[in-house]
C-alpha atoms as a PDB file:
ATOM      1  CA  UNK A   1     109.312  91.066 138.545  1.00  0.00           C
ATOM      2  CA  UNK A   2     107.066  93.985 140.005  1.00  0.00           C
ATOM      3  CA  UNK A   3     104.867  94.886 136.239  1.00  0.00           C
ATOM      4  CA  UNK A   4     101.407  93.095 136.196  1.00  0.00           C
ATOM      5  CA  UNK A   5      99.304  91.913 133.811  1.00  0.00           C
ATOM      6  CA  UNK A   6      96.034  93.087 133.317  1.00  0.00           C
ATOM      7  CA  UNK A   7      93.188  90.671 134.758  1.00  0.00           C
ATOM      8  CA  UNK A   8      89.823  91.107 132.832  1.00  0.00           C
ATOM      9  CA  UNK A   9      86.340  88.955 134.103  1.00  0.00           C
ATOM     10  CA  UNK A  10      85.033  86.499 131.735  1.00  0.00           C
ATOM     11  CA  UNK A  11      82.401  87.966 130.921  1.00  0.00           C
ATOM     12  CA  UNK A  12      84.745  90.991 129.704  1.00  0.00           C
ATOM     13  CA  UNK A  13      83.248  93.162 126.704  1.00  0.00           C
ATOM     14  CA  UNK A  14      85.264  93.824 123.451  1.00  0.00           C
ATOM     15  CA  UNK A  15      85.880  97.128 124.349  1.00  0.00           C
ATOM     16  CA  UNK A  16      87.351  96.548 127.490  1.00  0.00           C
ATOM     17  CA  UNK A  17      89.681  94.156 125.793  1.00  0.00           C
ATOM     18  CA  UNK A  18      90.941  96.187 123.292  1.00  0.00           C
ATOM     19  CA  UNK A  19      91.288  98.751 125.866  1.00  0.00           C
ATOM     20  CA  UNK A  20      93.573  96.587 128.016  1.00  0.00           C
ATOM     21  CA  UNK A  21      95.290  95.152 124.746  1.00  0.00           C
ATOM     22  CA  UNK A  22      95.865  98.525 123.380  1.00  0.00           C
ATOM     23  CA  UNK A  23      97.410 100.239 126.787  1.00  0.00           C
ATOM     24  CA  UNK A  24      99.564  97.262 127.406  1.00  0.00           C
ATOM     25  CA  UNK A  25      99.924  94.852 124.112  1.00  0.00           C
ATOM     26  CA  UNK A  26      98.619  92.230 126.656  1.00  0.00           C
ATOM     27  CA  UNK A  27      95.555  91.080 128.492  1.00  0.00           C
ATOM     28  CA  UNK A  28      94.172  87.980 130.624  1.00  0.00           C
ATOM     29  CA  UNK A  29      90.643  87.148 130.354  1.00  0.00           C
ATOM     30  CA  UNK A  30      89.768  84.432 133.184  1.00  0.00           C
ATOM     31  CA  UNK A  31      87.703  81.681 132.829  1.00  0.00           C
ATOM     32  CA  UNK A  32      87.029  82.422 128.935  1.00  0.00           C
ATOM     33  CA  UNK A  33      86.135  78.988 128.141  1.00  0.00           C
ATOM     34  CA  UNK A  34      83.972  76.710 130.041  1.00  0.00           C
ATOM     35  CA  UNK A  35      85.053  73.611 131.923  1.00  0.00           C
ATOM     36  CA  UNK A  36      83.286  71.535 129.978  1.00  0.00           C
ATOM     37  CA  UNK A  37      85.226  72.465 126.664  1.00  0.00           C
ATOM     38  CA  UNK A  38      88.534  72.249 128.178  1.00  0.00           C
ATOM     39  CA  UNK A  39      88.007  69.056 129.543  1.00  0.00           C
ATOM     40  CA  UNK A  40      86.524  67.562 126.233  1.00  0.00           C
ATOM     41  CA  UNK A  41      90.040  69.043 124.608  1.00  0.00           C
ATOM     42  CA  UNK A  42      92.280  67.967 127.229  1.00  0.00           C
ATOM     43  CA  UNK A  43      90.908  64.159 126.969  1.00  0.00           C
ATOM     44  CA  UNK A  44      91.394  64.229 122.798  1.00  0.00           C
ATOM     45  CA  UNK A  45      94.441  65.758 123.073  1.00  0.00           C
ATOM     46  CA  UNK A  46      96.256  63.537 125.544  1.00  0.00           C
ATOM     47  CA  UNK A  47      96.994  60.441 123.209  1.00  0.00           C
ATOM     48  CA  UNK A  48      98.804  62.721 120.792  1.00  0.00           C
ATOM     49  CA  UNK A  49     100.849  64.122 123.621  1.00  0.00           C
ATOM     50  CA  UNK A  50     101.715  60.815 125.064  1.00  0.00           C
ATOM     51  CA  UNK A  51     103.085  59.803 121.492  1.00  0.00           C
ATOM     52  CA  UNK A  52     104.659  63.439 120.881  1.00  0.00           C
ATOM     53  CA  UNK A  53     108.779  62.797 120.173  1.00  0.00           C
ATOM     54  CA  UNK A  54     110.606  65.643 120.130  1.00  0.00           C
ATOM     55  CA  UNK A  55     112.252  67.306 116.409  1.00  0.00           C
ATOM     56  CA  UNK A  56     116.194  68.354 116.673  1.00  0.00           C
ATOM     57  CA  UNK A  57     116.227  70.945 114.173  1.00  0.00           C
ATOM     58  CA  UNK A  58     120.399  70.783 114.668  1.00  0.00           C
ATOM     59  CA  UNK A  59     120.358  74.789 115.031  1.00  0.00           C
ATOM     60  CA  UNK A  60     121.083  75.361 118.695  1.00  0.00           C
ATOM     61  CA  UNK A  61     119.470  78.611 118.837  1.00  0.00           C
ATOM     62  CA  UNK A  62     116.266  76.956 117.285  1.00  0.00           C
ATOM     63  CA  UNK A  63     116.375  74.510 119.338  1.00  0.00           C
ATOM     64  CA  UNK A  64     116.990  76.073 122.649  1.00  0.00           C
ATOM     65  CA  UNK A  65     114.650  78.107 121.835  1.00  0.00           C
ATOM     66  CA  UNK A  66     111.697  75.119 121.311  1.00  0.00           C
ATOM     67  CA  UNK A  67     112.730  73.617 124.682  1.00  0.00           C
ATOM     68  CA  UNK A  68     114.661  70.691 125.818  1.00  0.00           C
ATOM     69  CA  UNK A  69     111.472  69.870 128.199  1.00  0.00           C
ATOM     70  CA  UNK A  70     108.241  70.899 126.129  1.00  0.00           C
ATOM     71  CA  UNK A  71     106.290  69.039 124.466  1.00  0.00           C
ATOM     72  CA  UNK A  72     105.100  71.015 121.156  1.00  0.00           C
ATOM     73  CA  UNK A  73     102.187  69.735 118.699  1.00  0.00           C
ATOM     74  CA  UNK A  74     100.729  71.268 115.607  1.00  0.00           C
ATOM     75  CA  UNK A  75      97.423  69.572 113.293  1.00  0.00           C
ATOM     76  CA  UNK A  76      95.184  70.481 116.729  1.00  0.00           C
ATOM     77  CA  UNK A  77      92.052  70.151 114.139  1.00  0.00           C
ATOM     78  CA  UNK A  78      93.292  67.178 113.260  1.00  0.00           C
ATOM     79  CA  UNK A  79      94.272  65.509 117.265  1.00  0.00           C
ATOM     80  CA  UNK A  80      91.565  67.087 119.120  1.00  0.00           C
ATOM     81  CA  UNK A  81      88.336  68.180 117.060  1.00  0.00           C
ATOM     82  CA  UNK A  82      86.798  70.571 119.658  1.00  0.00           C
ATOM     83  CA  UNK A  83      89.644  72.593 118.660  1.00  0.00           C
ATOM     84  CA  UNK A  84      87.750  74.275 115.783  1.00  0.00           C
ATOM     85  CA  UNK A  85      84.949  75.713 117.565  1.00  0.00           C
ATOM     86  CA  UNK A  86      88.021  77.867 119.507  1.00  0.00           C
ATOM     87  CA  UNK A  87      88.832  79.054 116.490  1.00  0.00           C
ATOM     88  CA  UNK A  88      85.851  80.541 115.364  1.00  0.00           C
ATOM     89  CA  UNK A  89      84.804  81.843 118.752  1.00  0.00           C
ATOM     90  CA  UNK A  90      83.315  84.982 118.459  1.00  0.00           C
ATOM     91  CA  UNK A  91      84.924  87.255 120.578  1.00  0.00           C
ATOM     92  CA  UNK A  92      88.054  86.252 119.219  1.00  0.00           C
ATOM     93  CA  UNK A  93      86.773  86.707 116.032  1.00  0.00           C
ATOM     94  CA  UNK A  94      85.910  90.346 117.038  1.00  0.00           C
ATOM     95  CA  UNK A  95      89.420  90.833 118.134  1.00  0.00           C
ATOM     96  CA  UNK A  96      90.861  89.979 115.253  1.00  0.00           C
ATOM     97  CA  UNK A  97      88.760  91.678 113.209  1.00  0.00           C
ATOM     98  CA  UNK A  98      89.928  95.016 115.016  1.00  0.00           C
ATOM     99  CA  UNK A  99      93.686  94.691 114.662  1.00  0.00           C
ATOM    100  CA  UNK A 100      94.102  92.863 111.755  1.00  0.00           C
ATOM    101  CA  UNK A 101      91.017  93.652 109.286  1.00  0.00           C
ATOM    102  CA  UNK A 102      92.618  97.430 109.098  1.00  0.00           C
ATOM    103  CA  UNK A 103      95.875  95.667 107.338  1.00  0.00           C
ATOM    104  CA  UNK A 104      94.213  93.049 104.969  1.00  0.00           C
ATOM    105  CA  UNK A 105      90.678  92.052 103.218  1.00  0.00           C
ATOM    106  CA  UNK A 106      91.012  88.981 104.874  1.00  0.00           C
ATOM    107  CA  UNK A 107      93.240  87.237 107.666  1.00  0.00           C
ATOM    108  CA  UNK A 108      94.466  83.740 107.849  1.00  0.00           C
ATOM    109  CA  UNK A 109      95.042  80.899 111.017  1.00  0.00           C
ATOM    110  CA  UNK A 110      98.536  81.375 111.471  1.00  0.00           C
ATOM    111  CA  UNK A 111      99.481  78.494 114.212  1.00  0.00           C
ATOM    112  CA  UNK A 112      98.023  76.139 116.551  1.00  0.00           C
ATOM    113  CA  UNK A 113     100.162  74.665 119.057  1.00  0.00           C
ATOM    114  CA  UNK A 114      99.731  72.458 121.976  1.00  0.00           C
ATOM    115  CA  UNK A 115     103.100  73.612 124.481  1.00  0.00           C
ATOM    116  CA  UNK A 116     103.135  71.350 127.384  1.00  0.00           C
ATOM    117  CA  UNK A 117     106.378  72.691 129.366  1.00  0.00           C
ATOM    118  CA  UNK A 118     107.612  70.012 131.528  1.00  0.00           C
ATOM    119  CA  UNK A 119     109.810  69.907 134.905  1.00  0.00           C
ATOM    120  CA  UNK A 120     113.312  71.805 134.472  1.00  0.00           C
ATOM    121  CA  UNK A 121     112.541  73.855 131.748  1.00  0.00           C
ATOM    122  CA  UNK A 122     114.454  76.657 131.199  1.00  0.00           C
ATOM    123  CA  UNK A 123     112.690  80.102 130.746  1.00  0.00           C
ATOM    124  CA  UNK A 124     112.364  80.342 126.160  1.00  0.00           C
ATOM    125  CA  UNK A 125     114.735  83.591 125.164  1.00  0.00           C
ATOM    126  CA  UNK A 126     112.380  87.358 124.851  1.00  0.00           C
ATOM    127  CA  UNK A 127     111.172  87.567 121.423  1.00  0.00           C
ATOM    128  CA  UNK A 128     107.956  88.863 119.549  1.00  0.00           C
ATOM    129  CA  UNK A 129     105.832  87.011 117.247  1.00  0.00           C
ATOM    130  CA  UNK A 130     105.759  89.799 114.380  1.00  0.00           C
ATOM    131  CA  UNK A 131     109.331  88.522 114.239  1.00  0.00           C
ATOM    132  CA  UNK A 132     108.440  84.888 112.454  1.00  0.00           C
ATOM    133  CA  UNK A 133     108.767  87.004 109.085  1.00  0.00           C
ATOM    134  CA  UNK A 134     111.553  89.423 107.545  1.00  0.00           C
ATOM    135  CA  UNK A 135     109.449  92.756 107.661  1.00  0.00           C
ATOM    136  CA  UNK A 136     111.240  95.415 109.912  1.00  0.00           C
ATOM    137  CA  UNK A 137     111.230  97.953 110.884  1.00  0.00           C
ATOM    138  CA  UNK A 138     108.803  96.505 113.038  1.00  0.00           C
ATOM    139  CA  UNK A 139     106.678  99.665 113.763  1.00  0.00           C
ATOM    140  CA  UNK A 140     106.861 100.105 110.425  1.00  0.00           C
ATOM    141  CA  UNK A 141     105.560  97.097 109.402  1.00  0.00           C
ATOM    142  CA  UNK A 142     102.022  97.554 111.512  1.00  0.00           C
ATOM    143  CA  UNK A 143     100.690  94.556 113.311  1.00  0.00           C
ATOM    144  CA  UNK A 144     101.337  91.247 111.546  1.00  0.00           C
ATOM    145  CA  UNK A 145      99.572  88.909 113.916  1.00  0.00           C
ATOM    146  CA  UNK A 146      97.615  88.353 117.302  1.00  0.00           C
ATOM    147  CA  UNK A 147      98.313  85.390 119.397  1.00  0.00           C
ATOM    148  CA  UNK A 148      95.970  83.925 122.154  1.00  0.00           C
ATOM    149  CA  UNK A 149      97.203  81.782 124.948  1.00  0.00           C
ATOM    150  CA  UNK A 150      94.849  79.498 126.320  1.00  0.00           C
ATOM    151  CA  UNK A 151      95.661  78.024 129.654  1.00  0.00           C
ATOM    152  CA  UNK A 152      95.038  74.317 129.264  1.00  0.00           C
ATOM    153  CA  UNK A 153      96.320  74.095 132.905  1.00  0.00           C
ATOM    154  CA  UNK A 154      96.339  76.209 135.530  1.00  0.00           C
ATOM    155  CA  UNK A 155      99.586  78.733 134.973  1.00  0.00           C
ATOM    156  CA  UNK A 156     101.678  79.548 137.941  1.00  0.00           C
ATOM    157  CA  UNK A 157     104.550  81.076 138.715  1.00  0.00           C
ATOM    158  CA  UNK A 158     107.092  77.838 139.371  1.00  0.00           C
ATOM    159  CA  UNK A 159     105.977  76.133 136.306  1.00  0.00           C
ATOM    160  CA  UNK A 160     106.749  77.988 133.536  1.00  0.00           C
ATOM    161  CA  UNK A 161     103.637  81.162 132.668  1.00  0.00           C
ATOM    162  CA  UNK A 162     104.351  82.919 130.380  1.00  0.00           C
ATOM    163  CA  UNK A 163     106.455  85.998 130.699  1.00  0.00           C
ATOM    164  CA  UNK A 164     105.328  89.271 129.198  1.00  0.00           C
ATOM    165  CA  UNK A 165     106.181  92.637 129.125  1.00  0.00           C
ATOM    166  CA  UNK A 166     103.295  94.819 128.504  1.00  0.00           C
ATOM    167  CA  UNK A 167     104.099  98.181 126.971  1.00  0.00           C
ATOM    168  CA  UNK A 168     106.638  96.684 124.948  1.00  0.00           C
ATOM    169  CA  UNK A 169     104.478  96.796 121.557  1.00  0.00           C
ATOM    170  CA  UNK A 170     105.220 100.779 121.364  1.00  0.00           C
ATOM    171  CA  UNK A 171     109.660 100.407 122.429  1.00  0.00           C
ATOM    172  CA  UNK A 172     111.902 100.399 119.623  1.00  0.00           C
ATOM    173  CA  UNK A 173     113.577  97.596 118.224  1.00  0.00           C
ATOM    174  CA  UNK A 174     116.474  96.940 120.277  1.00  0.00           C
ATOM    175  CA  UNK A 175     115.355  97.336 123.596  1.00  0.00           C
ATOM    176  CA  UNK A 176     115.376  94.887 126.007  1.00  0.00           C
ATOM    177  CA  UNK A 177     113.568  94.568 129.135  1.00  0.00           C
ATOM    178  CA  UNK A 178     114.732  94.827 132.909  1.00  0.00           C
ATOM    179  CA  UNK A 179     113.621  92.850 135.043  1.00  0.00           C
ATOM    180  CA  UNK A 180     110.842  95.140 137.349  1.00  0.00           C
ATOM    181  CA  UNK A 181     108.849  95.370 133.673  1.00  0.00           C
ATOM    182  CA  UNK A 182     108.611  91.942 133.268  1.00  0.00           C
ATOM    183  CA  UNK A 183     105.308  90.256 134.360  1.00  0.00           C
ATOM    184  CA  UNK A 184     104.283  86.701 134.858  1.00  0.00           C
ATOM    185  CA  UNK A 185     100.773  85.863 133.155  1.00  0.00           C
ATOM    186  CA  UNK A 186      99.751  83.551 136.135  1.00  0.00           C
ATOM    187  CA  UNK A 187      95.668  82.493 135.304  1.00  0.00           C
ATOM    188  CA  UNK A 188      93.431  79.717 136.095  1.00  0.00           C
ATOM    189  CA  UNK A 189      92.803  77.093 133.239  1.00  0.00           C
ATOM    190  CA  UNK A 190      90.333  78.209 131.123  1.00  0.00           C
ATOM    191  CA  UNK A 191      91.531  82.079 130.923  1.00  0.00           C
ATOM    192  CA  UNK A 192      93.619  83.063 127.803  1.00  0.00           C
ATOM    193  CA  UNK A 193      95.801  86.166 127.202  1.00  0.00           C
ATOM    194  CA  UNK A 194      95.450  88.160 124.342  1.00  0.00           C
ATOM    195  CA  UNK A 195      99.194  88.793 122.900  1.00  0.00           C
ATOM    196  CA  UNK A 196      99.893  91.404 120.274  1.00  0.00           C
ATOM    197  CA  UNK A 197     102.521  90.221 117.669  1.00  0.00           C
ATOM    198  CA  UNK A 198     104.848  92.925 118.465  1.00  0.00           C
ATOM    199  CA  UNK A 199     104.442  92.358 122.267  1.00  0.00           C
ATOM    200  CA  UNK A 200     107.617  90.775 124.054  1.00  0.00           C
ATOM    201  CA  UNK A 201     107.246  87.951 125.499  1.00  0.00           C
ATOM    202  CA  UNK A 202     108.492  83.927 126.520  1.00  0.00           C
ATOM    203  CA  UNK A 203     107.521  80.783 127.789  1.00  0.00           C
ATOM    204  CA  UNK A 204     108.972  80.609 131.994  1.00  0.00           C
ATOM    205  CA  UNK A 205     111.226  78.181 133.298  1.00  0.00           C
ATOM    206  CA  UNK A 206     109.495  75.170 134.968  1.00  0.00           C
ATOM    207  CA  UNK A 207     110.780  74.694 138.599  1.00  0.00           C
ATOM    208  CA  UNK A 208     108.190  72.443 140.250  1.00  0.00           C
ATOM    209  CA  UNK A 209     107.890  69.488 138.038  1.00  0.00           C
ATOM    210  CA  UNK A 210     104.134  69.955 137.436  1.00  0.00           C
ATOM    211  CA  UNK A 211     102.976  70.235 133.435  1.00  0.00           C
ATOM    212  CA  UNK A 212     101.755  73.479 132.234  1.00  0.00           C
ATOM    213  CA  UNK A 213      99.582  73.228 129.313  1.00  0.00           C
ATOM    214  CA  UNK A 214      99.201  75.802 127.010  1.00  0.00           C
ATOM    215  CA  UNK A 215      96.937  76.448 123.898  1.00  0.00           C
ATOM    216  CA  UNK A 216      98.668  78.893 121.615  1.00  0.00           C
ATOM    217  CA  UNK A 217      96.958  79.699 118.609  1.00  0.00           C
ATOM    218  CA  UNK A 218      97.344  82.882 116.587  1.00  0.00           C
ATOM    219  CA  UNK A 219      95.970  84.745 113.074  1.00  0.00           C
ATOM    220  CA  UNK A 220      98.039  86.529 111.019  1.00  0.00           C
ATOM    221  CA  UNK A 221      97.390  89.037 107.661  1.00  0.00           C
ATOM    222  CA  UNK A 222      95.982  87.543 105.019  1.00  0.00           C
ATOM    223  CA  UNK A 223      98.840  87.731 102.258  1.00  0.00           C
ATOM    224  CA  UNK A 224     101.269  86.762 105.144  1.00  0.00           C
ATOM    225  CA  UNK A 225     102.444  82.728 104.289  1.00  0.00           C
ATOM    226  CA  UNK A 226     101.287  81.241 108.194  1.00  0.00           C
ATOM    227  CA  UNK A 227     103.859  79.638 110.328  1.00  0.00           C
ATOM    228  CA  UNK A 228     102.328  76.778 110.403  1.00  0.00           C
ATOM    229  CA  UNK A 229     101.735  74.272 107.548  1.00  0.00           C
ATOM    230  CA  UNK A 230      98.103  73.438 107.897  1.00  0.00           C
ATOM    231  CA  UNK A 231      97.702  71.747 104.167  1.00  0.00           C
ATOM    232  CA  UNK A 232      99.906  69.355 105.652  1.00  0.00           C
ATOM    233  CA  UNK A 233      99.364  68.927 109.257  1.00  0.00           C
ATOM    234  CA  UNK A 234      95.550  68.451 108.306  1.00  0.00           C
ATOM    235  CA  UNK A 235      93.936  65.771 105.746  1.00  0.00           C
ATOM    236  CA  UNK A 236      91.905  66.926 103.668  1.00  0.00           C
ATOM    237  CA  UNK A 237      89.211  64.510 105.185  1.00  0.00           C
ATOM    238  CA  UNK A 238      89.586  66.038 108.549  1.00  0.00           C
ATOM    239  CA  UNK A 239      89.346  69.659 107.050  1.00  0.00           C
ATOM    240  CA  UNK A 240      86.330  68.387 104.831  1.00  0.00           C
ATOM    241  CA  UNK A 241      83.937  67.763 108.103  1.00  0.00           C
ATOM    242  CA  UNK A 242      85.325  71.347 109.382  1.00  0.00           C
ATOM    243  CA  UNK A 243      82.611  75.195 109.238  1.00  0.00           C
ATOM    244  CA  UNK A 244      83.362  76.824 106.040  1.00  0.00           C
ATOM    245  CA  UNK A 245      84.556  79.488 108.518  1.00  0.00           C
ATOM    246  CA  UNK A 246      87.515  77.357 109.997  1.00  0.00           C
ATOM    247  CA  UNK A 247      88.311  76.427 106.441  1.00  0.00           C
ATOM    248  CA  UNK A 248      88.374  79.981 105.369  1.00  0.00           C
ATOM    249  CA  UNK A 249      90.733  81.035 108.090  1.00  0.00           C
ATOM    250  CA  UNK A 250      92.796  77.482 106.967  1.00  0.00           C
ATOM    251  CA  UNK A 251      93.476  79.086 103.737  1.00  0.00           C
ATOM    252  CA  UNK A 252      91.154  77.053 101.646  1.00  0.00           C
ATOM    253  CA  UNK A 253      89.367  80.724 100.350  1.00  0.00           C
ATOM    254  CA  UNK A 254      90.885  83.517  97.947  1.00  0.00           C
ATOM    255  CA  UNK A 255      92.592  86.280  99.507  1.00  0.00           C
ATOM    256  CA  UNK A 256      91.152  89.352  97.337  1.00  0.00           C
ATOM    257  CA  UNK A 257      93.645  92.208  97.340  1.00  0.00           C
ATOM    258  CA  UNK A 258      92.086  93.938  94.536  1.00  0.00           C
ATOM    259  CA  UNK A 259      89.998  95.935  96.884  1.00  0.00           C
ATOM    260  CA  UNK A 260      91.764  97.666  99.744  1.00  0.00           C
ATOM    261  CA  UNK A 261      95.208  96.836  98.820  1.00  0.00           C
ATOM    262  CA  UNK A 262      94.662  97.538  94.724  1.00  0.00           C
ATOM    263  CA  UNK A 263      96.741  94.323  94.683  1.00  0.00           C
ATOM    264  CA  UNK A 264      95.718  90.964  93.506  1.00  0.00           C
ATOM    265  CA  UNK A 265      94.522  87.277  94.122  1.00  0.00           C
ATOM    266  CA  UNK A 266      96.793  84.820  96.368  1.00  0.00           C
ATOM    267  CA  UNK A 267      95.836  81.058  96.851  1.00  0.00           C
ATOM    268  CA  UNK A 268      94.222  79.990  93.653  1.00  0.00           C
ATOM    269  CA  UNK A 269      93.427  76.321  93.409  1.00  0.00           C
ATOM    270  CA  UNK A 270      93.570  75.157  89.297  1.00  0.00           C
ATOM    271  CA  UNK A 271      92.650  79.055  89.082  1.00  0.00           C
ATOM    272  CA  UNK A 272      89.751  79.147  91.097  1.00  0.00           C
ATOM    273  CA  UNK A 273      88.922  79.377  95.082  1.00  0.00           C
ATOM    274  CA  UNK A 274      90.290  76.358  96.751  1.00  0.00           C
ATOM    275  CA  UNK A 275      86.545  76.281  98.141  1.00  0.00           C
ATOM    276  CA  UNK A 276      85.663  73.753  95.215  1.00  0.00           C
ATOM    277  CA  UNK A 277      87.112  70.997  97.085  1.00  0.00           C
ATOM    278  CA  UNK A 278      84.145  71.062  99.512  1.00  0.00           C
ATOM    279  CA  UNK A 279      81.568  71.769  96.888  1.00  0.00           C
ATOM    280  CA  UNK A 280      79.794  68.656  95.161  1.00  0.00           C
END
C-alpha cells in the first residue's frame, strides 16, 4: 500500500474538510473528540461488549463479511448514553448538511455500530456503503449516505484500520482497486474519518491480537429506509430522555417531500408526526 490518507488537525474547519472529502471521498480528522468523552463511552459501552454473542446469519458471504472475530453492536443510544451528543455534534452536522441536504428536505441516522475487531481477523471484502440499497447506477444515484469512523482505540496498521481507497467515489462501477491505491486509515483514538457512501473501503485484518475499537455511525437521505432498525434497537423510554434533534434524525419527525422533491409525506404516526409521542 503506497496511497495515503489525508490527515486534517482537530481543530480542522468545514471547508477544509469538505475539501479533503471532496478530492479524495475520505478524510481523518485527529483528535476530534476529547479524552474525556471517549473515555465516558468506552466505560458504558464495555458491559454490552462483554455480553455481545455473535448472529450466524447462515449466508456465508454475509457472514464472512461481518467477521468471524468482531464484535458488532447496534442500540449505542440505548448501551452507552454519551452516544447521542456524537450524533448531534456540530461539525458533523455541517457535513452532512453539505452532501446530503442537496438530495433530501431532511436526512435520517442511518447506523450506529460498535466494531471491535479482535485477534486473527481477516481483512472484510472492498465494498461501498451506497451499496446497502438497490439504486445503481451508482453515480447515478448521487450520494446516498456519509459514514464517520470514530476510533474508539488507537488504529494501527497490524490490527485491523480500516482500508480505504480515496479517489474511488468518482471510478465506475466495476473497478477494483490494486494494491499501491489502497491506504490504511491509521489515527490515534479520538480522530474519525469522514467516509463518503460511494467511497471503497473495508475493515483490515487483525494480526497482533490487540482490540481495535471502532465507532461507525452514518446518515443517510431522508426517504432512504436506514440500515439499522432504531424503533427496535431503542425503547421508547430511552429515546424519550433523548434532544428532539437526536430524535429527529431517529426518525421520530415527518419527512416533507412536498417541497424540494414535489413528492409527499413518509413516517406518519396515526397520521400525524411521530413527534406526539414526546409531547404531553
Amino acid at each position: 500500500m503506497v496511497a495515503e490518507v489525508r490527515l486534517l488537525p482537530n481543530d480542522a474547519g468545514i471547508e477544509d474538510i469538505i475539501a479533503a472529502v471532496d478530492a479524495d471521498g475520505v478524510a481523518i480528522v485527529q483528535d476530534f473528540v476529547a479524552s474525556d468523552w471517549l473515555e465516558r463511552f468506552n466505560c458504558e459501552i464495555q458491559p454490552a461488549i462483554d455480553k455481545a454473542t455473535r448472529y450466524v446469519f447462515g449466508n456465508e458471504a454475509i457472514d464472512h463479511f461481518l467477521g468471524d472475530r468482531t464484535v458488532r453492536l447496534h442500540g449505542l443510544v440505548a448501551k452507552a448514553p454519551s452516544f447521542a451528543e456524537l450524533m448531534i455534534d456540530a461539525r458533523l452536522l455541517a457535513l452532512m448538511d453539505h452532501y446530503l441536504l442537496p438530495h433530501c428536505s431532511s436526512y435520517l441516522f442511518s447506523a450506529g455500530e460498535l466494531i471491535e475487531i479482535t485477534g486473527g481477523e481477516t481483512a472484510q471484502p472492498f465494498h461501498i456503503d451506497d451499496g446497502s440499497w438497490p439504486v445503481w447506477p451508482r453515480l447515478g444515484a448521487e450520494l446516498l449516505q456519509m459514514n464517520i469512523m470514530l476510533a474508539g482505540t488507537d488504529f494501527t496498521a497490524t490490527n485491523g484500520a480500516t482500508l480505504v481507497v480515496p479517489g474511488s467515489h468518482l471510478w465506475e462501477d466495476e473497478r477494483e482497486p490494486a494494491g499501491e491505491e489502497v491506504a490504511q486509515a491509521v489515527m490515534p483514538a479520538g480522530s474519525v474519518a469522514v467516509i463518503r457512501g460511494d467511497c471503497t473501503h473495508a475493515g483490515g485484518a487483525n494480526t497482533d491480537g490487540s482490540r481495535r475499537r471502532a465507532i461507525s455511525f452514518s446518515y443517510c437521505l431522508g426517504w432512504l429506509r436506514p440500515v439499522e432498525n432504531s424503533y427496535l434497537n431503542l425503547p421508547l423510554d430511552v429515546v424519550s430522555r433523548m434532544p428532539v434533534r437526536v430524535r429527529e434524525l431517529l426518525g421520530y419527525e415527518i419527512y416533507d417531500g412536498s417541497g424540494r422533491e414535489n413528492s409527499g409525506f413518509l413516517g406518519y404516526y396515526e397520521m400525524g408526526s411521530p413527534r406526539q409521542l414526546f409531547e404531553t
